[in-house]
Protein backbone atom coordinates (compact mmCIF):
# COMPACT_ATOMS: atom_id res chain seq x y z
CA UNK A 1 -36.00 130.61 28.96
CA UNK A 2 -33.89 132.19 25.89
CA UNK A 3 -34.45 135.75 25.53
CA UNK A 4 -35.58 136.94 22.26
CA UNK A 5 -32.77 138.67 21.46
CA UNK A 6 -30.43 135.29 21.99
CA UNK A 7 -33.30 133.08 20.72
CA UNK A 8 -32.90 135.17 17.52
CA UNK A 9 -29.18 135.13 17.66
CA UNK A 10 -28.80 131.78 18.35
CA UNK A 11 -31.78 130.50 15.99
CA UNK A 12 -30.90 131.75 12.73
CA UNK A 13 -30.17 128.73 10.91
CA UNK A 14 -33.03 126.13 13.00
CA UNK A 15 -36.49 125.72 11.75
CA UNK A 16 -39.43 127.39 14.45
CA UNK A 17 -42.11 125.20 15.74
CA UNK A 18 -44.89 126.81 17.35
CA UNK A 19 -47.73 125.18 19.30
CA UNK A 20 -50.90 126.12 20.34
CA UNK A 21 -52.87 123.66 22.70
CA UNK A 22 -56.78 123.46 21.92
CA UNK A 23 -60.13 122.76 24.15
CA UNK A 24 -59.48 119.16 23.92
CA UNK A 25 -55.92 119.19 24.68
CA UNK A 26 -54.12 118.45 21.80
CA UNK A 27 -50.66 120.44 20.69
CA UNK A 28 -51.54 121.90 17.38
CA UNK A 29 -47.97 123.82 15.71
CA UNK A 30 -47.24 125.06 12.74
CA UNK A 31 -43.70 125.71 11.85
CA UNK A 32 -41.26 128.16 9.84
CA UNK A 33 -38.07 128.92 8.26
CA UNK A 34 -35.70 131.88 9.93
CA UNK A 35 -36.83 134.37 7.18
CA UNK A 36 -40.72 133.72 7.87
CA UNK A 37 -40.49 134.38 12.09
CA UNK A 38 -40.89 137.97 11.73
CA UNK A 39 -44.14 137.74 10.05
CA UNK A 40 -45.05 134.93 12.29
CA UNK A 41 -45.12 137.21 15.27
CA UNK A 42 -46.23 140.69 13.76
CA UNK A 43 -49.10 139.86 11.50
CA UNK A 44 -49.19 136.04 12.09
CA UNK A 45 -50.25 133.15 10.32
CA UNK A 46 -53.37 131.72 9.45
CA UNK A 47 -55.36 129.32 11.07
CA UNK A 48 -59.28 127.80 11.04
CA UNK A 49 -61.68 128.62 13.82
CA UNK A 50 -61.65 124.35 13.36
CA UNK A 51 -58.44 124.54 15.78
CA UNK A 52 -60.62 124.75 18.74
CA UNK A 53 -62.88 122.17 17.60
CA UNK A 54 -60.28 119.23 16.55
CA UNK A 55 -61.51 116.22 18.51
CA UNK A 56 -59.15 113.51 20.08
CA UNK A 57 -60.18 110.89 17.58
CA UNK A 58 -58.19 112.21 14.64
CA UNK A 59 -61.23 112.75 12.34
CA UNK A 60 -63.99 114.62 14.37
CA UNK A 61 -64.47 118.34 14.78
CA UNK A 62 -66.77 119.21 17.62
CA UNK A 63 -68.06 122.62 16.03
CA UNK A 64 -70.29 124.84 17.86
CA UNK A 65 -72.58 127.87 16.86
CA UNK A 66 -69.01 129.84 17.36
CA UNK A 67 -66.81 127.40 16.07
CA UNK A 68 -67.10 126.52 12.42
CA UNK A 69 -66.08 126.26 9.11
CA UNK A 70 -66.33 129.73 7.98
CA UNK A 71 -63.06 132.66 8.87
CA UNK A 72 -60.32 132.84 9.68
CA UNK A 73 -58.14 133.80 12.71
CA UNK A 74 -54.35 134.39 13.39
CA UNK A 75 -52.21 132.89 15.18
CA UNK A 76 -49.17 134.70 16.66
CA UNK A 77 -45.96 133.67 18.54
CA UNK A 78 -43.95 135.33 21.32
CA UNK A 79 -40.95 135.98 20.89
CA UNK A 80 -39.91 136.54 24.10
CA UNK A 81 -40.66 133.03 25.04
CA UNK A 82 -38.93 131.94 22.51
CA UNK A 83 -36.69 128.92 23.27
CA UNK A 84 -33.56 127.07 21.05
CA UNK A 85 -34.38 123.77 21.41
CA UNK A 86 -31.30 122.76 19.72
CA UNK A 87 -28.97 124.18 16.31
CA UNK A 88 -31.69 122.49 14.09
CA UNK A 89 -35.14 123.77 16.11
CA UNK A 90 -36.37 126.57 17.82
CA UNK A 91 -39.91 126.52 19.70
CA UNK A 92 -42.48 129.49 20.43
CA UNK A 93 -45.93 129.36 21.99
CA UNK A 94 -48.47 130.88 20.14
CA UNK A 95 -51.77 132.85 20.60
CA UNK A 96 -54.73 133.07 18.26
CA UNK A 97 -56.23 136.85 17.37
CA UNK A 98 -58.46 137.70 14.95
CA UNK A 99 -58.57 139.44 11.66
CA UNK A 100 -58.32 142.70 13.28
CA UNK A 101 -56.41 142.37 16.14
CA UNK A 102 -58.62 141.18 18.75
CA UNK A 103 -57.76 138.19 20.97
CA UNK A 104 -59.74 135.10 20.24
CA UNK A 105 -61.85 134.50 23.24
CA UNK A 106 -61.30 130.55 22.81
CA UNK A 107 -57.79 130.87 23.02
CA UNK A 108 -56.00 129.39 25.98
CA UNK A 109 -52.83 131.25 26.56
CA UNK A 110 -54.78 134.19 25.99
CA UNK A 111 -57.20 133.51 28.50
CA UNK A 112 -54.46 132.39 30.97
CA UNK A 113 -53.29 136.01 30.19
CA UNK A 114 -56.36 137.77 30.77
CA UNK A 115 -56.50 136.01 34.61
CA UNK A 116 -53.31 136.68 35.14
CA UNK A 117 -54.05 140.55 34.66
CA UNK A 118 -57.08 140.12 36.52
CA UNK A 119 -55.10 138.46 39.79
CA UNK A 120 -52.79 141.26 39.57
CA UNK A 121 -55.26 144.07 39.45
CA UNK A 122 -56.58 142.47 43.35
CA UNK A 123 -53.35 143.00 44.44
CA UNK A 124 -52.36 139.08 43.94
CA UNK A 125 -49.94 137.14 42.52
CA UNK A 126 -48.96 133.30 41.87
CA UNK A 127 -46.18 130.90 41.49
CA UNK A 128 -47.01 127.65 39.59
CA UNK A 129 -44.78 124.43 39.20
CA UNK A 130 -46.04 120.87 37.23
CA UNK A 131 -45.55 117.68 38.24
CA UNK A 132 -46.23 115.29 34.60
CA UNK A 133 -46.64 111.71 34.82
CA UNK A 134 -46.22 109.89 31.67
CA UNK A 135 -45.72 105.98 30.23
CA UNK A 136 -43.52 104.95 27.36
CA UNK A 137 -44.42 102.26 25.03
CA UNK A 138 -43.45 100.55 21.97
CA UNK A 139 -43.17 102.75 18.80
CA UNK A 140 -46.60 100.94 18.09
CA UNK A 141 -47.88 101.98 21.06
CA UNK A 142 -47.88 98.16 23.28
CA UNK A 143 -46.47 97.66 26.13
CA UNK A 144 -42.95 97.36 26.93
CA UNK A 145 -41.82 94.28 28.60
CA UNK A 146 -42.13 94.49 32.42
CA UNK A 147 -39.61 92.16 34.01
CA UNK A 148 -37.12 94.37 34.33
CA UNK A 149 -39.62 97.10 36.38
CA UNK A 150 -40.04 97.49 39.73
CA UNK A 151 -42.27 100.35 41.27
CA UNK A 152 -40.08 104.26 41.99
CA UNK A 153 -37.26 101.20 41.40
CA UNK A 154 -33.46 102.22 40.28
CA UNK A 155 -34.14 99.59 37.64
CA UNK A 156 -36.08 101.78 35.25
CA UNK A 157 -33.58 104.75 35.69
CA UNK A 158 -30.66 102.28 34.60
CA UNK A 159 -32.52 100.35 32.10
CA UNK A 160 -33.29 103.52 30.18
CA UNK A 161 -30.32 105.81 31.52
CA UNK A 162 -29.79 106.83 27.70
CA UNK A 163 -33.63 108.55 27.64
CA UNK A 164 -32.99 110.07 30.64
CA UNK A 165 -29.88 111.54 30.51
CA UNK A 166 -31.42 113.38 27.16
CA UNK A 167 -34.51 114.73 28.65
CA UNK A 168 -32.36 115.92 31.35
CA UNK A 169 -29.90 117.73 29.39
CA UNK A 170 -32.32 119.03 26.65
CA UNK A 171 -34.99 120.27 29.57
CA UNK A 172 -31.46 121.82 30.86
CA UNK A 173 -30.71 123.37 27.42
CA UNK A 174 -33.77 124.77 27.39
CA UNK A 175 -33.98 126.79 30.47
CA UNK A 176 -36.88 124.35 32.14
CA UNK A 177 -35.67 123.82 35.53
CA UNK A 178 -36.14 119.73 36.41
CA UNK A 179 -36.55 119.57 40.29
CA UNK A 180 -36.49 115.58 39.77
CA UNK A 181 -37.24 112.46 37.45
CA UNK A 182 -38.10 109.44 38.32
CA UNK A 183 -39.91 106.02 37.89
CA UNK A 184 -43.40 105.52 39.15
CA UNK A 185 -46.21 103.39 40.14
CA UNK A 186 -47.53 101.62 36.71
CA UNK A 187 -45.07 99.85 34.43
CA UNK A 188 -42.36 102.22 32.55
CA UNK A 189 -44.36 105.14 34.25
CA UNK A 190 -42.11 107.90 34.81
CA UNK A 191 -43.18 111.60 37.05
CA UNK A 192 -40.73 115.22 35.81
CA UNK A 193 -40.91 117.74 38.16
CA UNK A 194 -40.86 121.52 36.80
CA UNK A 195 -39.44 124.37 38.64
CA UNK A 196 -42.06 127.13 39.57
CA UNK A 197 -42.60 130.19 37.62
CA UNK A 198 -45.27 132.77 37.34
CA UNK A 199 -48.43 130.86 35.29
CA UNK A 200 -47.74 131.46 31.81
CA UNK A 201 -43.95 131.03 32.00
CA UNK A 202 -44.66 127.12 33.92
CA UNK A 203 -47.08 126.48 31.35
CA UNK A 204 -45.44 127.29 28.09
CA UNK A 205 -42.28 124.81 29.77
CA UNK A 206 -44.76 122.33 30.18
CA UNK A 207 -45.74 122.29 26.86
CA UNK A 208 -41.92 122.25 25.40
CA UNK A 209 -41.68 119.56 28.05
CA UNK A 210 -43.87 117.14 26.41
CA UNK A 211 -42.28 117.78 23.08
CA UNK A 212 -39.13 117.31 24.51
CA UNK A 213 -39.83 113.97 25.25
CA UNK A 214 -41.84 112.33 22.93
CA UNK A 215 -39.06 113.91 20.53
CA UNK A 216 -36.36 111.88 22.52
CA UNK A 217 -38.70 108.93 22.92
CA UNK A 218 -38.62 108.59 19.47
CA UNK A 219 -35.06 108.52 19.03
CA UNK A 220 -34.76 105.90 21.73
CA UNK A 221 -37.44 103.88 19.73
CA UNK A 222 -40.22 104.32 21.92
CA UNK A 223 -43.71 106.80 22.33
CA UNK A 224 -44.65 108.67 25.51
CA UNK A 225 -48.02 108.39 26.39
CA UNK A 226 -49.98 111.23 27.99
CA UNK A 227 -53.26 109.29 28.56
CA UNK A 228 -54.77 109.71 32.10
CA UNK A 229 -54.58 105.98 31.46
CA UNK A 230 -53.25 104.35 28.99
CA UNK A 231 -53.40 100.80 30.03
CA UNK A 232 -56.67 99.52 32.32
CA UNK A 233 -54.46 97.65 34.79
CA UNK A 234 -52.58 100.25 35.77
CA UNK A 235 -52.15 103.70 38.05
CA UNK A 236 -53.42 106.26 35.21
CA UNK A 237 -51.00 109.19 34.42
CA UNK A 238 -51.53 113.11 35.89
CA UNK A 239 -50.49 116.56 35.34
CA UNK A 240 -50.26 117.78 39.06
CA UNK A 241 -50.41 121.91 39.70
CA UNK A 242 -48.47 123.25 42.77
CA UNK A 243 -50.03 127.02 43.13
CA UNK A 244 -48.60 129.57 45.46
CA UNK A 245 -50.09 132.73 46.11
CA UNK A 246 -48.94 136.42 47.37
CA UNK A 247 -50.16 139.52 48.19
CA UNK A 248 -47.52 142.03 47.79
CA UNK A 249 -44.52 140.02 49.12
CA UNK A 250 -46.26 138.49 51.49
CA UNK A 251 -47.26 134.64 51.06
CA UNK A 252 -50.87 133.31 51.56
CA UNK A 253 -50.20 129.87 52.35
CA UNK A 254 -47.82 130.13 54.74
CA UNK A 255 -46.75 132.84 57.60
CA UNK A 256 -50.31 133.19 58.96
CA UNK A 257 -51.90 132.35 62.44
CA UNK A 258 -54.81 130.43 60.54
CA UNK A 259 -55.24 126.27 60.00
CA UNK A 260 -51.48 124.56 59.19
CA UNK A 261 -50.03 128.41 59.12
CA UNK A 262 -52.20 130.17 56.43
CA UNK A 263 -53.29 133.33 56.75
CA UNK A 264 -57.01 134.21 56.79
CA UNK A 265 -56.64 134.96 52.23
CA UNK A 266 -54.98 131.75 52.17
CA UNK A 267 -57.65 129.57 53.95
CA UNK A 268 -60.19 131.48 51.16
CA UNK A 269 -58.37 130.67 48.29
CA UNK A 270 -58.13 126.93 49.45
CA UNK A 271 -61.75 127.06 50.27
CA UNK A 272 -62.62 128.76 46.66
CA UNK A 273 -60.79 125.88 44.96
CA UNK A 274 -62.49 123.24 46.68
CA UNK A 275 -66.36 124.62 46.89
CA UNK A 276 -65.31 124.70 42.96
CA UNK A 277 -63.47 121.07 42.30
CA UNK A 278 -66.56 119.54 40.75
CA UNK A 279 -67.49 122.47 38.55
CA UNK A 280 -63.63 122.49 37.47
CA UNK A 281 -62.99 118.48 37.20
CA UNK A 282 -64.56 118.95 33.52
CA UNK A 283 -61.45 121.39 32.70
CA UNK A 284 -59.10 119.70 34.70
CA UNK A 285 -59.85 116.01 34.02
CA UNK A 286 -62.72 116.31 31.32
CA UNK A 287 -61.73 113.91 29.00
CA UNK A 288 -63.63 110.55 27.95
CA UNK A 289 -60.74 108.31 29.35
CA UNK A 290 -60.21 110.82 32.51
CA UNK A 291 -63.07 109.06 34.80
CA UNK A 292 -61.13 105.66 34.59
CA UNK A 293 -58.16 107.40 36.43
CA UNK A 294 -60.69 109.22 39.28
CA UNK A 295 -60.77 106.22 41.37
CA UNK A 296 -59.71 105.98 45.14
CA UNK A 297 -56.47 104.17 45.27
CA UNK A 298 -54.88 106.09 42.32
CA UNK A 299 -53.29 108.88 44.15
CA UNK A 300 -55.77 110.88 41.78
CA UNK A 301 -57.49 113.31 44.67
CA UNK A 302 -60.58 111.44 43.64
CA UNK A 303 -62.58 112.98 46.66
CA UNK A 304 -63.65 116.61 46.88
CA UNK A 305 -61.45 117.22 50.48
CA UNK A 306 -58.21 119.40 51.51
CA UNK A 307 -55.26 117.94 53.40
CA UNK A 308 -52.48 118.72 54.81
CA UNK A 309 -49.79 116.13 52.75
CA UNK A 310 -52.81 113.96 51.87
CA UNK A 311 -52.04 112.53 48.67
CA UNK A 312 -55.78 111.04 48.41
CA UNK A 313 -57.05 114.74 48.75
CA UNK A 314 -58.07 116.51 45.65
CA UNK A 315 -56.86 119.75 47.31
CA UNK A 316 -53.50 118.27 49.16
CA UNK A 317 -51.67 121.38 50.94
CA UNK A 318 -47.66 121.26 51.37
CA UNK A 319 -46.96 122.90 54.25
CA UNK A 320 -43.80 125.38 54.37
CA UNK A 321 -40.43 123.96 56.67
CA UNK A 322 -41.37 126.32 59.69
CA UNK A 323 -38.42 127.17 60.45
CA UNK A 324 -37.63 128.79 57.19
CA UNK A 325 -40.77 130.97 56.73
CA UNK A 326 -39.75 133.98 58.12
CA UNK A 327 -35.74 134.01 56.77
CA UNK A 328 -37.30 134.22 53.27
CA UNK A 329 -40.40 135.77 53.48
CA UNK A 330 -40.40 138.23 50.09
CA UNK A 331 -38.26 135.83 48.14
CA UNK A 332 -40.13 132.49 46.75
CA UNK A 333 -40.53 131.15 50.11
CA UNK A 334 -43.49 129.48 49.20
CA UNK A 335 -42.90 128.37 45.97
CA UNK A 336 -43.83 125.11 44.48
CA UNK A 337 -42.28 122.10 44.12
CA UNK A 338 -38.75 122.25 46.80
CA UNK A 339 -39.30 121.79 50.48
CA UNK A 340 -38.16 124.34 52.97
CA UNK A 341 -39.77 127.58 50.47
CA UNK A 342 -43.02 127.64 51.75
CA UNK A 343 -46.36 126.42 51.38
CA UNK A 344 -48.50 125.55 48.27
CA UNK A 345 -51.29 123.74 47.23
CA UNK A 346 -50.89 120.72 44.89
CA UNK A 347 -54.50 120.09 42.78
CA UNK A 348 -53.80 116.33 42.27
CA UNK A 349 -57.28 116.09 39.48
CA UNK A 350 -55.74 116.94 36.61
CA UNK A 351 -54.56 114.69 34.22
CA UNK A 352 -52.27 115.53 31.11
CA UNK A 353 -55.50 115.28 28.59
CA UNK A 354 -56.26 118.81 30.32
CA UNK A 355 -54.88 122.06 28.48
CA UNK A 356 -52.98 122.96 30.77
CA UNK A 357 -53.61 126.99 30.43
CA UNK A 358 -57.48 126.54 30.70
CA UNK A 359 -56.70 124.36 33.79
CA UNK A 360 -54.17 127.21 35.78
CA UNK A 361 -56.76 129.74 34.83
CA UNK A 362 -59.45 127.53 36.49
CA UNK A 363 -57.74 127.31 39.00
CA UNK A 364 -56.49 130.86 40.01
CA UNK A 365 -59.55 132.21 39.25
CA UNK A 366 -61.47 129.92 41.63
CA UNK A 367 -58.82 130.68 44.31
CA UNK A 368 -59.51 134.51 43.38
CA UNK A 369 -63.40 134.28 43.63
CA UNK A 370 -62.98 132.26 46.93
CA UNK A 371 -60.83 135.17 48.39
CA UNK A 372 -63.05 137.99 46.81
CA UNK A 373 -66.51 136.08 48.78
CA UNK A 374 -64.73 134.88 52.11
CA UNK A 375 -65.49 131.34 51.44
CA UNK A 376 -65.08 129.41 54.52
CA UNK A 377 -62.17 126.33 54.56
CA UNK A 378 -63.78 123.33 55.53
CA UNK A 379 -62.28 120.98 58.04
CA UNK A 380 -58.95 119.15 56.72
CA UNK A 381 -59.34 115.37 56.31
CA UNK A 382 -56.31 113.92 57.53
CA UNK A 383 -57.29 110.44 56.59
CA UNK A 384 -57.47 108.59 53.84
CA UNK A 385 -60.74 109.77 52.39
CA UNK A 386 -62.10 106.54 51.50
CA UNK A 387 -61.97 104.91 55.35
CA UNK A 388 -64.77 108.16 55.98
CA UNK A 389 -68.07 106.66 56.63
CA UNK A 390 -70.16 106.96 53.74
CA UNK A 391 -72.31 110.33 54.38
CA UNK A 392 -69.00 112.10 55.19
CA UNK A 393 -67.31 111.18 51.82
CA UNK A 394 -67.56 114.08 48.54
CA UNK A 395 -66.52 111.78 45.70
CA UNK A 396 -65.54 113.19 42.75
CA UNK A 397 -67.68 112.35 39.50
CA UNK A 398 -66.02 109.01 36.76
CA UNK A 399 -69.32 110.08 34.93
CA UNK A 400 -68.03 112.57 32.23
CA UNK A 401 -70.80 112.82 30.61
CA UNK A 402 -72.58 114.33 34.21
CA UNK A 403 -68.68 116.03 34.34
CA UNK A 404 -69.33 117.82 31.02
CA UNK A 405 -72.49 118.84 32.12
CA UNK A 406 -71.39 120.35 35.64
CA UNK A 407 -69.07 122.25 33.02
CA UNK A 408 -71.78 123.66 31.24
CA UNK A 409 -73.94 125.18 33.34
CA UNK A 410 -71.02 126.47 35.94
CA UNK A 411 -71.08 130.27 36.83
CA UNK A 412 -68.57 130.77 38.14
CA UNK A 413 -65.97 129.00 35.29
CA UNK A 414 -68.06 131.05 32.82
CA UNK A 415 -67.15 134.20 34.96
CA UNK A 416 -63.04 133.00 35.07
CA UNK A 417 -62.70 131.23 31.20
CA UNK A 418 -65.55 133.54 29.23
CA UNK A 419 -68.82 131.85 27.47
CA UNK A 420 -67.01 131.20 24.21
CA UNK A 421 -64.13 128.96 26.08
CA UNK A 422 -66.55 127.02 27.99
CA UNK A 423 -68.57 126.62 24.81
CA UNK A 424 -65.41 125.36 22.96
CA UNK A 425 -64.72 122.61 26.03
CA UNK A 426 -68.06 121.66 26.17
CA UNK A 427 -68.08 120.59 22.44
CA UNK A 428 -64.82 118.69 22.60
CA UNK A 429 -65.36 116.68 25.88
CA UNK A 430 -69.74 115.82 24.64
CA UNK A 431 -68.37 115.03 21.17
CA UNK A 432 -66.05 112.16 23.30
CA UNK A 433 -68.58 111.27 25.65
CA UNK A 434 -71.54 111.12 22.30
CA UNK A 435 -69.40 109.21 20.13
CA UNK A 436 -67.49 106.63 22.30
CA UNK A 437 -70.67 105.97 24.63
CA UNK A 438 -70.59 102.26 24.44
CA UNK A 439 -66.74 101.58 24.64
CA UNK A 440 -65.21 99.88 27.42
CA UNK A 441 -62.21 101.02 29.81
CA UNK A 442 -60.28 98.88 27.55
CA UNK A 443 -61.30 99.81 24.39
CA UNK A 444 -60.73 103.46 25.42
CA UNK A 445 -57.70 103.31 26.97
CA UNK A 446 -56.51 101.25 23.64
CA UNK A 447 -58.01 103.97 21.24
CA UNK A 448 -56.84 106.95 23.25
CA UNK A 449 -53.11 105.70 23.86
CA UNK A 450 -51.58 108.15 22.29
CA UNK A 451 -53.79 110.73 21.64
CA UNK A 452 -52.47 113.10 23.72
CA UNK A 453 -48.84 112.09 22.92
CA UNK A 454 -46.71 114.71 21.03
């Protein structure tokens, strides 16, 4: 990333966007001129307690007894994540306080923040890379034509070289670190893989990610789609997590004696995630069009398991290159995302209609709690999960409305996110599942095409 002092340098003729991401997943920004950034990040700028309650629809506002029509809240930008997108735009992620000062308990980053702090003070500390699927379309949002497509083919690289070569060197620009790019499973489906960084850091480049390139998809003539699945008949899109954990500068998920080299924390935090995965799927895959991705098949961890390089797991773990564990141990040996640095766990739920801070604080904070009670790792499944007979399967939920409900009542993710957060995700995903009840898979996927797209 820029550092404030060269963001400000460099920035002093481009506009600032700032973005805030809400319960239902949508990047909400305001932006500035130069002269204005100083007040954007001391005393802020204003902004409805509505924010947390804008639906994916485009009219409907899911308020709550919390969230309504009445006060007003701040939101702020840091400046030391500032980034210069380019001479003509800068971009900052914001957080939302209130009127005097306080953080707003429904805010994302903020909450992100808070478990950060929380991981730290047990001694603990994580590494987090993305993986993002997405699917470009025509500027009206159809499909493109297919013919010239073949599955992870060269042909989709070449035909669109132009596109990529621009996300590429903007994500470059930018500071985000692009471990790869390339084509996918469905039709013009195409998978960026972002460097690790501690959890606020990978999420914030996430975020400019997505603007990034529905920015240059729209200079190519085209929309990126961030559905979890935008067309019926095809592999729906995800947001993949790769988490790493230390203690000190020792790693968890690699180095130990335990099962496929963890040590005894690691196996916990694995464990916590897991005994958690249907109480999380509503902040992780929550939306009304996420259930039509959780199908076996999709590569979308659609049973409750752990595996060692299962890609059908919910939980898959990447084990670390053996022989490199102990020449690195106290660098980021077991960073996400590059083989031979270690272990890490990839959560292969979530879906890109997840805000993506609420979904790494899940997360960590499950991993935490597991750790904190001893939770016992079950035994890995190192099959596809499907083939299990059927009273050894866990599938995961394509009922959101019984997903929102798991949410709701969940103890443990009001103990990680806070009442008022869970309140605010609630509303979002049981406005979806209460207004769109009788829709089909294609009618949503239709509707929701672009809802998430930036």
């Amino acid at each position: 990333m820029v550092s404030r002092s060269d963001a400000a340098d460099d920035a002093s003729s481009s506009i600032l966007l700032a973005t805030v991401v809400n319960p239902a997943g949508l990047t909400l920004a305001k932006t500035v001129t130069p002269e204005r950034v100083p007040a954007f990040a001391s005393a802020g700028l204003g902004a409805s307690p509505s924010w947390h309650a804008f639906a994916i629809d485009q009219t409907g506002i899911a308020f709550s007894d919390e969230v309504g029509v009445v006060g007003d809240q701040r939101i702020r930008i840091d400046l030391d994540a500032r980034v210069v997108v380019d001479p003509t735009l800068s971009w900052a992620p914001g957080e939302f306080f209130g009127l005097t000062g306080d953080p707003v308990p429904q805010c994302a980053r903020g909450t992100l923040r808070r478990v950060v702090a929380d991981l730290a003070d047990a001694g603990l500390h994580a590494m987090v890379g993305h993986e993002l699927e997405f699917v470009l379309v025509a500027s009206d949002g159809t499909p493109l034509p297919s013919a010239l497509w073949t599955p992870y083919g060269a042909v989709g690289l070449v035909e669109l070289e132009g596109f990529v070569r621009d996300v590429l060197i903007s994500c470059r620009a930018a500071g985000i670190i692009v471990e790869q790019f390339h084509p996918e499973h469905a039709r013009w489906q195409f998978e960026v893989s972002l460097g690790p960084s501690d959890p606020i850091t990978a999420a914030d480049r996430l975020v400019l990610t997505r603007i990034l390139i529905g920015r240059l998809a729209r200079k190519h003539g085209l929309r990126a789609s961030f559905s979890p699945k935008p067309f019926v008949d095809e592999a729906g899109c995800g947001a993949h997590q790769h988490i790493s954990l230390h203690r000190g500068d020792r790693p968890l998920l690699s180095g130990g004696t335990g099962v496929a080299g963890m040590t005894p924390d690691g196996e916990r935090a694995v464990a916590g995630i897991l005994d958690a995965i249907l109480e999380l799927q509503g902040v992780l895959c929550g939306s009304v069009v996420s259930g039509l991705r959780m199908l076996p098949g999709q590569w979308a961890g659609a049973h409750a398991c752990w595996g060692v390089e299962n890609r059908e797991a919910a939980v898959r773990l990447v084990r670390a290159d053996a022989v490199d564990i102990a020449s690195v141990v106290g660098t980021q040996e077991d960073a996400p995302g590059t083989r031979g640095r270690g272990a890490n766990v990839e959560v292969k739920i979530i879906d890109p209609s997840a805000n993506v801070y609420f979904a790494t604080a899940a997360i960590l904070g499950a991993a935490a709690a597991g750790i904190e009670r001893r939770a016992t790792l079950p035994p890995e499944v190192g099959v596809d999960p499907r083939t299990r007979p059927l009273g050894e399967r866990r599938p995961l939920s394509t009922d959101q409305g019984e997903v929102v409900d798991r949410m709701e009542v969940s103890p443990l993710l009001r103990g990680i996110l806070g009442d008022p957060a869970v309140d605010a995700l609630v509303a979002v995903r049981r406005y979806e599942v209460t207004h769109f009840p009788d829709h089909t898979p294609e009618t949503l996927t239709e509707r929701f095409r672009l809802a998430w797209s930036v």
